[in-house]
Protein backbone atom coordinates (compact mmCIF):
# COMPACT_ATOMS: atom_id res chain seq x y z
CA UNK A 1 -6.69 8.16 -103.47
CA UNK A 2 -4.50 9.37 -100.71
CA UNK A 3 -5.48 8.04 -97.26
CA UNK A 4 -7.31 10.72 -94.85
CA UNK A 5 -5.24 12.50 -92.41
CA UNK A 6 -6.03 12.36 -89.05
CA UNK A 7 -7.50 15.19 -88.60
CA UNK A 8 -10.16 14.58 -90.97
CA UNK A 9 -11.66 11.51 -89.45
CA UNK A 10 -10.78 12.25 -85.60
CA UNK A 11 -11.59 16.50 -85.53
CA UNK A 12 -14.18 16.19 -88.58
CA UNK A 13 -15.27 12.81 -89.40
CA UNK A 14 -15.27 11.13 -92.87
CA UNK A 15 -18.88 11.81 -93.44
CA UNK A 16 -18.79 15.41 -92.63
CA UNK A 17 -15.57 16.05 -95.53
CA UNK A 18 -16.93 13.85 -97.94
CA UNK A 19 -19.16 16.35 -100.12
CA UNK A 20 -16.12 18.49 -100.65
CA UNK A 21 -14.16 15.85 -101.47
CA UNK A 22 -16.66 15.13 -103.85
CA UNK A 23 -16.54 18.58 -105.08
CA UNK A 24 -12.83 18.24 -105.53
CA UNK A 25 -13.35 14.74 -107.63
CA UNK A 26 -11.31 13.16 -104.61
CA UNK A 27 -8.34 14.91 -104.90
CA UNK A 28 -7.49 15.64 -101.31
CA UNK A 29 -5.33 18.70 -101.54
CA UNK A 30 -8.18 20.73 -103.23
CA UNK A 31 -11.20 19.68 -100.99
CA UNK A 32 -9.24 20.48 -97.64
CA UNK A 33 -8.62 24.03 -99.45
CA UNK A 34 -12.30 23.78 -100.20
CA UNK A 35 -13.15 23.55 -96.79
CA UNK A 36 -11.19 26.04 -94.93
CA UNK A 37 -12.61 28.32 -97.61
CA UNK A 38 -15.67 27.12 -96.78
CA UNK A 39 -14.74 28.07 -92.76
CA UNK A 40 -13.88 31.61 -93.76
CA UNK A 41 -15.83 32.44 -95.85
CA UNK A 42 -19.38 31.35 -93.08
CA UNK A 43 -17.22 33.40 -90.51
CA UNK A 44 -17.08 36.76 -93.11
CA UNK A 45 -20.65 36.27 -93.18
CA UNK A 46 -21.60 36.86 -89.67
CA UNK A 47 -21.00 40.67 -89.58
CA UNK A 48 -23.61 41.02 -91.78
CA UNK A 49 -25.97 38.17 -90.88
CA UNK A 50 -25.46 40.18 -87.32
CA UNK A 51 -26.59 43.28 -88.43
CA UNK A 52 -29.21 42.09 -90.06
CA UNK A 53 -31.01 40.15 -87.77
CA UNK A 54 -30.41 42.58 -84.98
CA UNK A 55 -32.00 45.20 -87.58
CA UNK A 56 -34.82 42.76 -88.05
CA UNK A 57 -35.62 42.13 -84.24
CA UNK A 58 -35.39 46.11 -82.94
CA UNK A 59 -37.41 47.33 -85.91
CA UNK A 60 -39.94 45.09 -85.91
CA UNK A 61 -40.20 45.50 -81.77
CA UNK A 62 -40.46 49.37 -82.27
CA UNK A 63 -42.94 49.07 -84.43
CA UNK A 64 -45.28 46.37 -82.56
CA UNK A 65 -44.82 48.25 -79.19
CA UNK A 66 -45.82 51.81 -80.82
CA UNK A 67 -48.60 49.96 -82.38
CA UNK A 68 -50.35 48.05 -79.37
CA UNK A 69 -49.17 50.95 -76.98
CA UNK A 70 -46.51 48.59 -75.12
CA UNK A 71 -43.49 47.05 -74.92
CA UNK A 72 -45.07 43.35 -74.15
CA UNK A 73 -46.92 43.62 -77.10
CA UNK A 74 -47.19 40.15 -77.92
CA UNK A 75 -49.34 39.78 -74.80
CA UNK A 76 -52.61 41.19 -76.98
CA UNK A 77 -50.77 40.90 -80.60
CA UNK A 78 -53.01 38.60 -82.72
CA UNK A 79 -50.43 35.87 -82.53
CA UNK A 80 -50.94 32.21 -83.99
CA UNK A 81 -50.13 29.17 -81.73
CA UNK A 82 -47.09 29.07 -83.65
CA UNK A 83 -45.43 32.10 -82.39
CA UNK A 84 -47.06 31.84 -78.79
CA UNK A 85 -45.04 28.55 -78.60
CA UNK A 86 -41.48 30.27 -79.62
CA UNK A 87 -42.27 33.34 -76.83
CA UNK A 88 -43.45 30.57 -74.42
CA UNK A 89 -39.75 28.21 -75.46
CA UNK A 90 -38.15 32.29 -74.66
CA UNK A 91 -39.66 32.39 -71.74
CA UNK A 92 -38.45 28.94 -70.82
CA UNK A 93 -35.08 29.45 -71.56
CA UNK A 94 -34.55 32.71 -69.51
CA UNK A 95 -36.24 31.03 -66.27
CA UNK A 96 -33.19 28.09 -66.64
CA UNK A 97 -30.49 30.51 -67.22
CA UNK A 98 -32.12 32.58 -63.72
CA UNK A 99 -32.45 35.42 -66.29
CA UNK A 100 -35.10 38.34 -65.94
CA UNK A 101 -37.99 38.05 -67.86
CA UNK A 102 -38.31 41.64 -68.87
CA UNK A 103 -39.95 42.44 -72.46
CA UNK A 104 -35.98 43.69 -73.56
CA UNK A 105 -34.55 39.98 -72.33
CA UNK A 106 -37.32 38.20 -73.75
CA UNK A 107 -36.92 40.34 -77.09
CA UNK A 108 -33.32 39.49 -77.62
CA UNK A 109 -33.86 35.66 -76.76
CA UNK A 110 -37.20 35.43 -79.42
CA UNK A 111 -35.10 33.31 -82.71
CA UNK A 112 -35.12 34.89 -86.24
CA UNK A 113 -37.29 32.05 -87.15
CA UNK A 114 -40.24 33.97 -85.16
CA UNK A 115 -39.39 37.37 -86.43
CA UNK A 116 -39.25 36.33 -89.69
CA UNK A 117 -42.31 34.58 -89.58
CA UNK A 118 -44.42 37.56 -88.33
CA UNK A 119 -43.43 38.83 -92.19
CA UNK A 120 -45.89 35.15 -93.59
CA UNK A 121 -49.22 35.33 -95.41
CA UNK A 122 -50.68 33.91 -91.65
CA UNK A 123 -49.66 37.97 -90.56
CA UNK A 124 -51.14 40.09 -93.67
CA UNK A 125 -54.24 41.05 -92.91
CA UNK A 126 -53.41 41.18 -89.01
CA UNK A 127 -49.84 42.81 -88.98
CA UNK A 128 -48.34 43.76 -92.31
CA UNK A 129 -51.02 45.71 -93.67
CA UNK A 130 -51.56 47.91 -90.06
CA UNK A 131 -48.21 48.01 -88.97
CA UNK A 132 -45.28 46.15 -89.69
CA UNK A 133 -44.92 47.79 -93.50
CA UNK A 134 -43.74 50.66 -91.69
CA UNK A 135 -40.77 48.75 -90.29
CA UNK A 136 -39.13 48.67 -94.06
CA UNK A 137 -39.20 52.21 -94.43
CA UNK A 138 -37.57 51.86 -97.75
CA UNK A 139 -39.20 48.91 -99.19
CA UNK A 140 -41.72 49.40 -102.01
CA UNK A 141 -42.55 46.03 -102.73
CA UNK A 142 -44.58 43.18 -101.85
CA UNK A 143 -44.42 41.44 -98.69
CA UNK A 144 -44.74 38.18 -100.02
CA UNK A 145 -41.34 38.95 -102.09
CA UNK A 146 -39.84 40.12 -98.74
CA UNK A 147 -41.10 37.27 -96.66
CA UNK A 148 -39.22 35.26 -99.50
CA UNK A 149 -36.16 36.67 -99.18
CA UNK A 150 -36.40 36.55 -95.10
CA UNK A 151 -36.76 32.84 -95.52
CA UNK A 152 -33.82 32.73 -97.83
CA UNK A 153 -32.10 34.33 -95.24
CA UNK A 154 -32.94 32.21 -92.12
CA UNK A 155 -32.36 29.14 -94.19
CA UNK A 156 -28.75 30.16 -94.57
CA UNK A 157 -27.83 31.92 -91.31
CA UNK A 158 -28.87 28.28 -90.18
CA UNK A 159 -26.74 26.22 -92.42
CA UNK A 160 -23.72 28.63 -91.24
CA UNK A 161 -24.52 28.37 -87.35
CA UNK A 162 -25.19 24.32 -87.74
CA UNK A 163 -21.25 24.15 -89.85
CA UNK A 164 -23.01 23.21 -92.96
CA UNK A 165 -21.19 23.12 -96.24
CA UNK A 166 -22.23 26.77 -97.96
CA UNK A 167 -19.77 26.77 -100.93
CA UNK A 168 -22.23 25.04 -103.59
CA UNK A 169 -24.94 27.96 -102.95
CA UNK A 170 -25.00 31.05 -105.32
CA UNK A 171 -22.93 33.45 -102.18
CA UNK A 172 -22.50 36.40 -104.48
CA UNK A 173 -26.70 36.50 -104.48
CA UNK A 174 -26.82 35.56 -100.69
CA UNK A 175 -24.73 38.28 -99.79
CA UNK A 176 -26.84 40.69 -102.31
CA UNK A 177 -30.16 39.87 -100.80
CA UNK A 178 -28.78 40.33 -96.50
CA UNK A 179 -27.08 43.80 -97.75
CA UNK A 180 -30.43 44.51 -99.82
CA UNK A 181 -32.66 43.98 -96.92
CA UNK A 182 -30.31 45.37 -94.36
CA UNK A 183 -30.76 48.46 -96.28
CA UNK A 184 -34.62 48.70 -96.93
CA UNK A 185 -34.08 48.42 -92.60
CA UNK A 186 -31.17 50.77 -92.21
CA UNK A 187 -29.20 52.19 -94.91
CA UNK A 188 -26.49 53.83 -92.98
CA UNK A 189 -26.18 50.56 -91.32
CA UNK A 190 -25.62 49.21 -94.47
CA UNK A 191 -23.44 51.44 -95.45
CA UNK A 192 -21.10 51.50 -92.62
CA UNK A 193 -21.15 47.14 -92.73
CA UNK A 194 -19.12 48.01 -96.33
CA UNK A 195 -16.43 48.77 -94.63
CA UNK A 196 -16.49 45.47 -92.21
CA UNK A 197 -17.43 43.39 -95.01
CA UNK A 198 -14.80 40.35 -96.32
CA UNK A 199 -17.47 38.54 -98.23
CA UNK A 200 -16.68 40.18 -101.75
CA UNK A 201 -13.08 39.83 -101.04
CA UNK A 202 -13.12 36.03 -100.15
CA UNK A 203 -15.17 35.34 -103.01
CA UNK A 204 -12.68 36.23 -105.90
CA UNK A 205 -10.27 34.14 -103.70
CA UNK A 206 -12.12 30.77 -104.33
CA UNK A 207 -10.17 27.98 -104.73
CA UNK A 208 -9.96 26.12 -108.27
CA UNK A 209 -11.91 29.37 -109.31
């Protein structure tokens, strides 16, 4: 086997390249390809991993502040310890950076991990049911099906922010299910992502495809 260039071990490390050179059965050429497809193709993600979460966030906010008649509705929203922990780690984080804590500031700093969580079985009976169905305007099924593919989501918006290798997941379905939900959100947003989009294209261009 060839020896590592530098790059590799100094810029990546060893550990870090070794599961596409795995992939590539050591052959060095084809797992550095590998893994500046693997770069591109996590960076043509973010458009619509963007618009998706940012979807996610404002709809379900409109909906919980028409609902409990205020914009700091998670001040009498039946929330478990769980979620009064991530506003109260918001919270935190504004007060370092000297940051207002208005309910639009403390909004945008709340992870996807809590709005995505307000969709769980703990929320059904409290939140779904009432209220937050209305958020998916254009979703007819169940919420435990939605809350599933939510998960999905988070899981892999992580793995993309944290560098991880993405390239042995099923990306064709990823990208279905964010464009999917994006559009039970927003259609038109969805729509007008299509012509942003380089996830389709980047896929055909796979290396040893």
């Amino acid at each position: 086997m060839p020896e590592e260039p530098g790059w590799i071990e100094e810029g990546l490390s060893t550990p870090r390249f070794a599961p596409y050179l795995a992939k590539a059965e050591g052959d060095l050429a084809r797992a550095s390809a590998l893994y500046w497809w693997n770069v591109e193709v996590s960076a043509a993600f973010y458009p619509a991993l963007h618009c998706l979460e940012l979807a996610l966030r404002n709809g379900l906010h409109r909906t919980l502040a028409t609902a409990f008649g205020r914009e700091d509705w998670w001040r009498v929203a039946p929330l478990r310890p769980d979620g009064v922990g991530k506003l109260a780690e918001a919270r935190r984080k504004l007060t370092v950076r000297g940051r207002p804590r208005t309910p639009d500031d403390l909004v945008a700093n709340l992870s996807l991990g809590f709005w995505v969580s307000t969709l769980s079985s703990a929320y059904d009976r409290t939140l779904w049911v009432p209220h937050l169905h209305r958020t998916f305007a254009f979703y007819r099924g169940k919420r435990r099906d939605l809350h599933t593919d939510l998960r999905t989501v988070l899981l892999f918006r992580n793995r993309i922010m944290h560098h991880e290798p993405i390239h042995h997941r099923h990306l064709w379905k990823d990208h279905e299910t964010i464009l999917r939900v994006l559009g039970y959100l927003v259609p038109e947003l969805a729509g007008e992502l299509k012509a942003y989009d380089r996830v389709p294209e980047l896929l055909r261009q796979r290396p040893g495809r």
